[in-house]
N, C-alpha and C. Protein backbone atom coordinates (compact mmCIF):
# COMPACT_ATOMS: atom_id res chain seq x y z
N UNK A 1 -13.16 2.48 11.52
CA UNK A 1 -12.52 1.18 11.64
C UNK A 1 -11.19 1.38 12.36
N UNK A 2 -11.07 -0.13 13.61
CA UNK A 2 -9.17 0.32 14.29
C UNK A 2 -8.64 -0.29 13.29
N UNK A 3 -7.46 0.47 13.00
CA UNK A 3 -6.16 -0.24 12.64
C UNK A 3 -4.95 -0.56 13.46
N UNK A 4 -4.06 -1.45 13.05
CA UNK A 4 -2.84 -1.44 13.73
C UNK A 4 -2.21 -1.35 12.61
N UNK A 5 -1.11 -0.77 13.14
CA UNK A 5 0.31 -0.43 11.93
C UNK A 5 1.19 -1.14 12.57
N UNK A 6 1.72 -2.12 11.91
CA UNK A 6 3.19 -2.67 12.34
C UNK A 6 4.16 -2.76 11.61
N UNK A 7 5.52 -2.32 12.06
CA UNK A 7 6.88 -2.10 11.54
C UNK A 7 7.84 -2.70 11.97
N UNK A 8 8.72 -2.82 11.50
CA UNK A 8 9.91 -3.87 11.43
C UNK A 8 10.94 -2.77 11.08
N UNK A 9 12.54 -1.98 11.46
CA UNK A 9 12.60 -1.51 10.82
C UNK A 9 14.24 -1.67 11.36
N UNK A 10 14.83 -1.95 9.93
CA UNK A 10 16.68 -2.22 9.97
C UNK A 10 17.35 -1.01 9.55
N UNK A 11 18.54 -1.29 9.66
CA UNK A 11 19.84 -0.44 9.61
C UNK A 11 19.58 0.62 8.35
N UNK A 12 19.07 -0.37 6.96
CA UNK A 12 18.56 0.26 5.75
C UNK A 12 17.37 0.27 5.02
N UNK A 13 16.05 0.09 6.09
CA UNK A 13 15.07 -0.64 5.58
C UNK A 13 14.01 -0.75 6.17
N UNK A 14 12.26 -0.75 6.42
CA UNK A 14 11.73 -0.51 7.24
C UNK A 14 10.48 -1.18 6.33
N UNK A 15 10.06 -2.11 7.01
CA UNK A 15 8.81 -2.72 6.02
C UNK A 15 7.56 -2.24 6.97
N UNK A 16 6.64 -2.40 6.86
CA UNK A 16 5.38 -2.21 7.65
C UNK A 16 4.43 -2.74 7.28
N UNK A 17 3.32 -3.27 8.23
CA UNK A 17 1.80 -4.18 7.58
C UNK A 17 0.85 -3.49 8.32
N UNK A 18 -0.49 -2.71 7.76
CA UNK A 18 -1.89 -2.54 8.47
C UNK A 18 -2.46 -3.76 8.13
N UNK A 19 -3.17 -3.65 9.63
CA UNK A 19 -4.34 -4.60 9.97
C UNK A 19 -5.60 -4.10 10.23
N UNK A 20 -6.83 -4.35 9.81
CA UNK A 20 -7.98 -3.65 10.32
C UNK A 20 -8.61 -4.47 11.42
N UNK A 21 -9.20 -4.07 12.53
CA UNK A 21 -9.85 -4.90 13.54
C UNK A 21 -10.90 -4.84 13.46
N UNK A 22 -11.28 -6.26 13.19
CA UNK A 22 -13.11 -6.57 12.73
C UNK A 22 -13.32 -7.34 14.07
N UNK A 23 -14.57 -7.66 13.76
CA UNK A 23 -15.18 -8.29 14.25
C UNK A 23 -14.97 -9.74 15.95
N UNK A 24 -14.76 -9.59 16.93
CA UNK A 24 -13.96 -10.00 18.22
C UNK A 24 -12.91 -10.17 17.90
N UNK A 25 -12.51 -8.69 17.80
CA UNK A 25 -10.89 -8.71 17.67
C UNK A 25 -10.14 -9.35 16.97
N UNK A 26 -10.15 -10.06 15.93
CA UNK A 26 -9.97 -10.10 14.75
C UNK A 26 -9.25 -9.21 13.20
N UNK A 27 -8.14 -10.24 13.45
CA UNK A 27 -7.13 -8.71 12.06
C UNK A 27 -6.69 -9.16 11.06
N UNK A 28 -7.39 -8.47 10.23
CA UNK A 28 -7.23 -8.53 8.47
C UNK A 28 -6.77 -7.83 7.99
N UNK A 29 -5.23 -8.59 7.30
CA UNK A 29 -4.48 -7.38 6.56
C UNK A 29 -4.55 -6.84 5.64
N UNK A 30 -4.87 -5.06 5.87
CA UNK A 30 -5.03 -4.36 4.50
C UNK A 30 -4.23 -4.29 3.78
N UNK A 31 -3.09 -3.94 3.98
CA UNK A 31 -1.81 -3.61 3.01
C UNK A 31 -0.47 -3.92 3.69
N UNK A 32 0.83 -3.41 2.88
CA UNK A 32 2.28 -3.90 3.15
C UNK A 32 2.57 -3.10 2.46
N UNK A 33 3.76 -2.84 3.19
CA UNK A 33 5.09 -2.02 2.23
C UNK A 33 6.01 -1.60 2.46
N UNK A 34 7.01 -1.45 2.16
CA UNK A 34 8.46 -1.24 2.69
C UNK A 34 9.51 -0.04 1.83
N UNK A 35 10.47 0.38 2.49
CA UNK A 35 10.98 1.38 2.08
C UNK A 35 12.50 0.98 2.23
N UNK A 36 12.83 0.58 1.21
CA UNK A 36 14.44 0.30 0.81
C UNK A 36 15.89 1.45 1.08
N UNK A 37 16.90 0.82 0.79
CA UNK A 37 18.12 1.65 0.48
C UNK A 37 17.84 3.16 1.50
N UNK A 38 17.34 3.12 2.34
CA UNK A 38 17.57 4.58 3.34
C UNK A 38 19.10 4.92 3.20
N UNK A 39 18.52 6.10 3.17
CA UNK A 39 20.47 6.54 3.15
C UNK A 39 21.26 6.21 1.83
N UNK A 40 20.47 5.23 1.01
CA UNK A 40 21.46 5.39 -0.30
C UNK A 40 20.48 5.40 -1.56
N UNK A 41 20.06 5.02 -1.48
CA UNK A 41 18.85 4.99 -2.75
C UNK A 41 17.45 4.23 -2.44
N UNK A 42 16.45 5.75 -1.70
CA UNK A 42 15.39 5.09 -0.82
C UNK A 42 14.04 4.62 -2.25
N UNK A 43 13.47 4.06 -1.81
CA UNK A 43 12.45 3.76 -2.45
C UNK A 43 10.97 3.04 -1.91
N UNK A 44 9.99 3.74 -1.80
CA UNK A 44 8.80 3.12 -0.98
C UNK A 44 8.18 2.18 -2.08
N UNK A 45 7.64 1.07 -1.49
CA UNK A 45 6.70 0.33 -1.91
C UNK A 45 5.46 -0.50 -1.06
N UNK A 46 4.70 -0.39 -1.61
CA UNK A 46 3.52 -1.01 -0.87
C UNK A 46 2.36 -1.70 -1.65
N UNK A 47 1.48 -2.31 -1.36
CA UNK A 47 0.66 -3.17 -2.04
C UNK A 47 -0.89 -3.47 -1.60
N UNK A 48 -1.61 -3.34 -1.51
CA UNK A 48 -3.00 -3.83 -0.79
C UNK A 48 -3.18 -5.33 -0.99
N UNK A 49 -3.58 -6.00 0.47
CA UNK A 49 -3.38 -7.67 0.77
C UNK A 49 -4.52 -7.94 -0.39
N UNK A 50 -3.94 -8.92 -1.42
CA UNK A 50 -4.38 -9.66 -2.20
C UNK A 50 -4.16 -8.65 -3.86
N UNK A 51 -4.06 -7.36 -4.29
CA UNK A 51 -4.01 -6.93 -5.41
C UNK A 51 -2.21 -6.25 -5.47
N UNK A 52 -2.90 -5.24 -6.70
CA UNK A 52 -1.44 -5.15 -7.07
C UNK A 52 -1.02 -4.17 -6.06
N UNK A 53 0.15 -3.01 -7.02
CA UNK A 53 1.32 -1.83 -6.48
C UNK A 53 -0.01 -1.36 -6.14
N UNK A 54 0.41 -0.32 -5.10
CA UNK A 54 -0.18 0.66 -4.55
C UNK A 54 0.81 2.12 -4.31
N UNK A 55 1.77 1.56 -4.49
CA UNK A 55 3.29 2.66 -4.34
C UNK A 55 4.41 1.81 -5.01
N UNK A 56 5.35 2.74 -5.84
CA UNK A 56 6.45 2.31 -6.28
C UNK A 56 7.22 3.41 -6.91
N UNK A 57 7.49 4.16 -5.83
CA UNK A 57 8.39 5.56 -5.62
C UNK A 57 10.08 6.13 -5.06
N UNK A 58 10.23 6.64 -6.06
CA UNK A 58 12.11 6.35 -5.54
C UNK A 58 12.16 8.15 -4.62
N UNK A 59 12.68 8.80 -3.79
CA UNK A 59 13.23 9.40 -3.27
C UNK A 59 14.40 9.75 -3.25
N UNK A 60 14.63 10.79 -3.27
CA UNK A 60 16.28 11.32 -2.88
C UNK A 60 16.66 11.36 -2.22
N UNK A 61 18.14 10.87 -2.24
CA UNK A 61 18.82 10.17 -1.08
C UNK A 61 19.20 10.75 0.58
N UNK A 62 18.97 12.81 -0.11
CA UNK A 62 19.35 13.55 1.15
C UNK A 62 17.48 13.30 1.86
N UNK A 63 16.35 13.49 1.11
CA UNK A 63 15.44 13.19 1.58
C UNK A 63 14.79 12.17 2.81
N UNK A 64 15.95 10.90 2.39
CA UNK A 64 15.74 10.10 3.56
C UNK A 64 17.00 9.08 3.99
N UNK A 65 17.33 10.33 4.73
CA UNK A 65 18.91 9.51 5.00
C UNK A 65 19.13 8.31 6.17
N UNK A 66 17.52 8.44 7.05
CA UNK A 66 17.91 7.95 8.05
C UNK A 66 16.38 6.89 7.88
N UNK A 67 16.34 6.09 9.29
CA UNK A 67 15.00 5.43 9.61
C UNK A 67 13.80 6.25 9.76
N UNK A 68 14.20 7.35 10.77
CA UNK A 68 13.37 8.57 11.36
C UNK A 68 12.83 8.92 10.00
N UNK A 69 13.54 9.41 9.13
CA UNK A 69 13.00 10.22 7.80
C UNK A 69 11.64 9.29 7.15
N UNK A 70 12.73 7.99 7.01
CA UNK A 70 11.58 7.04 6.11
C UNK A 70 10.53 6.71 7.36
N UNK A 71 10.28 6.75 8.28
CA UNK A 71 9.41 6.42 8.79
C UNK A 71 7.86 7.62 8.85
N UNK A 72 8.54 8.88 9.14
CA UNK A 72 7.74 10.20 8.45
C UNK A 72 7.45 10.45 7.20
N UNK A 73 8.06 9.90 6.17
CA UNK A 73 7.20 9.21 5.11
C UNK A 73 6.18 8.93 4.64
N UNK A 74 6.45 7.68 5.41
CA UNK A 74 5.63 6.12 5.48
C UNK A 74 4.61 6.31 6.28
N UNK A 75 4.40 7.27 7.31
CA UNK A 75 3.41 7.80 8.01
C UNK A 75 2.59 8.84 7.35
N UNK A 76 3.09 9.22 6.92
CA UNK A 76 2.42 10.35 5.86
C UNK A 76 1.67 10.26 4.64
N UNK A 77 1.91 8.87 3.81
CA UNK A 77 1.51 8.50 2.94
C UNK A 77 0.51 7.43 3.41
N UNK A 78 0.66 7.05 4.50
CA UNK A 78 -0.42 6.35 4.91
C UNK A 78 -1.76 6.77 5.81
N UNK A 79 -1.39 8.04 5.82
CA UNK A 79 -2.44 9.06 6.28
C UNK A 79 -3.07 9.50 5.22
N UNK A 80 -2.07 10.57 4.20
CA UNK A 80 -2.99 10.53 3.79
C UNK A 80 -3.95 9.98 2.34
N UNK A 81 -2.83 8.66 1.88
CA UNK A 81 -3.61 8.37 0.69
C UNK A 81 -4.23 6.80 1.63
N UNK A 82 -4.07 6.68 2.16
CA UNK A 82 -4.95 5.26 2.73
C UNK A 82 -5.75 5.67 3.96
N UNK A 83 -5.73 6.52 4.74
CA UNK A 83 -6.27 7.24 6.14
C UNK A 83 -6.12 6.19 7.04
N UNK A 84 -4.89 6.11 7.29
CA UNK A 84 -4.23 5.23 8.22
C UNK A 84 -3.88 6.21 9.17
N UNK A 85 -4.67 5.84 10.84
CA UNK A 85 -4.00 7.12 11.91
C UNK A 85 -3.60 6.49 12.79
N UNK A 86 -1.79 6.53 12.97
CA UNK A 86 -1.83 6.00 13.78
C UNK A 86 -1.69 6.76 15.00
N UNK A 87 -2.20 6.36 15.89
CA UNK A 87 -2.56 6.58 17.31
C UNK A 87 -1.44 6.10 18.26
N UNK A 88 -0.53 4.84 17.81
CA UNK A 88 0.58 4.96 19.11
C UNK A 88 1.26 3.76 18.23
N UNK A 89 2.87 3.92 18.60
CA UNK A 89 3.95 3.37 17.66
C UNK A 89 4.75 3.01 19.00
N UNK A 90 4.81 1.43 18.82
CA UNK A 90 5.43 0.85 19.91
C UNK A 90 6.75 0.13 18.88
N UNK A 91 7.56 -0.47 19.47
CA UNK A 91 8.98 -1.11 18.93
C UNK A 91 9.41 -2.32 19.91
N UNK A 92 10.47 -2.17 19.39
CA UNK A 92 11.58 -3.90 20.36
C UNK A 92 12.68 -3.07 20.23
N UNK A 93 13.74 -3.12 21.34
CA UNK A 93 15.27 -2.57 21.19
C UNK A 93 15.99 -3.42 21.11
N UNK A 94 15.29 -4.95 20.86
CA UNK A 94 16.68 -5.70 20.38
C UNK A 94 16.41 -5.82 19.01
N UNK A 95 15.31 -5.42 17.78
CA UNK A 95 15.26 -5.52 16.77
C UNK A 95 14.38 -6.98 16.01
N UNK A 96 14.00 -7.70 16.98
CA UNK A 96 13.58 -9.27 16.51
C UNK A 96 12.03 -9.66 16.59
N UNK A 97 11.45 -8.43 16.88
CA UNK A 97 10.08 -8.75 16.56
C UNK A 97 9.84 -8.67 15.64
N UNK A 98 8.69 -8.83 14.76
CA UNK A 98 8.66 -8.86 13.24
C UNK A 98 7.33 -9.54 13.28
N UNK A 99 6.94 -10.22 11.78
CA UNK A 99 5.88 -10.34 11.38
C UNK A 99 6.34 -12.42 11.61
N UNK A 100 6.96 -12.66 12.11
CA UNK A 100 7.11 -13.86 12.29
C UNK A 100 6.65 -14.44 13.66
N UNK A 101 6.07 -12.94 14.57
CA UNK A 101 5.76 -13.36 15.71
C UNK A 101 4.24 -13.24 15.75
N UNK A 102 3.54 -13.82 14.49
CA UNK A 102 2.27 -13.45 14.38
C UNK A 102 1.92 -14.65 14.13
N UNK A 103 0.72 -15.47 13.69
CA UNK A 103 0.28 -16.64 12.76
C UNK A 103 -1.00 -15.92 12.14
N UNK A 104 -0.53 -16.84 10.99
CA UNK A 104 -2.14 -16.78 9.87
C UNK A 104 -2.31 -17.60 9.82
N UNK A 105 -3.50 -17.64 9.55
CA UNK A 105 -4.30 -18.77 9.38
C UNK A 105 -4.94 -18.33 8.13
N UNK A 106 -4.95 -19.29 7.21
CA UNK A 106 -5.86 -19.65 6.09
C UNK A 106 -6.12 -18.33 5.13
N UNK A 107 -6.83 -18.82 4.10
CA UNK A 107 -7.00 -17.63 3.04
C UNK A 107 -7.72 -16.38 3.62
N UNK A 108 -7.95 -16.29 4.72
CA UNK A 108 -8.75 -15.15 5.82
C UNK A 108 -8.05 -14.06 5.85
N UNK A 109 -6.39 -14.71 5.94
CA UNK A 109 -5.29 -13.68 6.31
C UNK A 109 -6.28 -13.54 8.12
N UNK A 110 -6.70 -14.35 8.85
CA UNK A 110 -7.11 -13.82 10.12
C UNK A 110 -5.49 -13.90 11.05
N UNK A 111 -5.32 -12.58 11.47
CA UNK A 111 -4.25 -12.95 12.17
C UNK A 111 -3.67 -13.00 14.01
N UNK A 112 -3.66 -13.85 14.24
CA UNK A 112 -3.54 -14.03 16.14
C UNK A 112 -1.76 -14.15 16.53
N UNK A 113 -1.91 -13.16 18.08
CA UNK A 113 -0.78 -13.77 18.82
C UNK A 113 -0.70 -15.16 18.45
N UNK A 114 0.79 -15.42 18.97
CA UNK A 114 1.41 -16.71 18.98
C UNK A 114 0.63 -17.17 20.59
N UNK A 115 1.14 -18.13 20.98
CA UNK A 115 0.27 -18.54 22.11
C UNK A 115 1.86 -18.10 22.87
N UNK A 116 1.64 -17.65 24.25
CA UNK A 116 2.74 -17.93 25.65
C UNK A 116 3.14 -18.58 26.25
N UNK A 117 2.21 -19.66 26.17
CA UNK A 117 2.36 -21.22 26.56
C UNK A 117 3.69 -21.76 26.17
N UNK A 118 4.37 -22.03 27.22
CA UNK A 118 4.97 -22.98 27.09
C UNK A 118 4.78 -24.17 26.49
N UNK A 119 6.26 -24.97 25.21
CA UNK A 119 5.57 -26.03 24.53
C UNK A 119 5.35 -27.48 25.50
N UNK A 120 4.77 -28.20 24.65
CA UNK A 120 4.88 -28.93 25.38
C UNK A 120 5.46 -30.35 24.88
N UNK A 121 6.25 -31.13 25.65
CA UNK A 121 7.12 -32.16 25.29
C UNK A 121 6.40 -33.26 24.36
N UNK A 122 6.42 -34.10 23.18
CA UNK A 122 5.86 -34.22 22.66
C UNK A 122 5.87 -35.99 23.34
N UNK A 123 4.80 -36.68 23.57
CA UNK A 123 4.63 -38.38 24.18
C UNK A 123 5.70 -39.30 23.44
């Protein structure tokens, strides 16, 4: 099965969502989880879409002082207790992509680009 891994990741903080790609391209989210306090009191958490914890682990603080750290982590634990591979890790350098540039639709969790289209003026 493809996955996509997507991350979001701030000054102290780095959330992430897999998606599995079914059926004409089509993405259903497996899980979420995020990794707090980098650099001061880290802590991973994550969840599988629709049930409970799946992670709820504190770290030491020299352990993950930075983004880089928690992100080797978060890659690691998603290898190997979920067999999440990821294959290529893209970003934004102004920081504002996120999971807000996605839509869901309905209890499917099916999730699509936003459209490029320009809006259009309303009559």
């Amino acid at each position: 099965m493809d996955t996509i891994l997507v991350v979001n990741a701030g000054s102290s903080d780095l959330r992430f969502h897999v998606y599995s790609v079914e059926g004409e391209g089509r993405l259903r989210q497996r899980l979420k989880g995020q990794m707090n306090g980098i650099g001061r009191c880290p802590r991973l958490r994550a969840s599988r879409a629709g049930s409970g914890p799946l992670a709820n682990r504190a770290y030491p603080t020299e352990a993950v002082p930075d983004v880089a750290a928690a992100m080797d982590i978060i890659s690691a634990w998603l290898r190997l207790r979920e067999k999440v591979m990821a294959g290529a890790i893209g970003g934004d350098s102004d920081g504002q992509a996120d999971m807000d540039d996605v839509e869901i639709e309905g209890d499917s969790r099916d999730v699509r680009a936003p459209s490029t289209e320009a809006p259009t003026e309303a009559p």
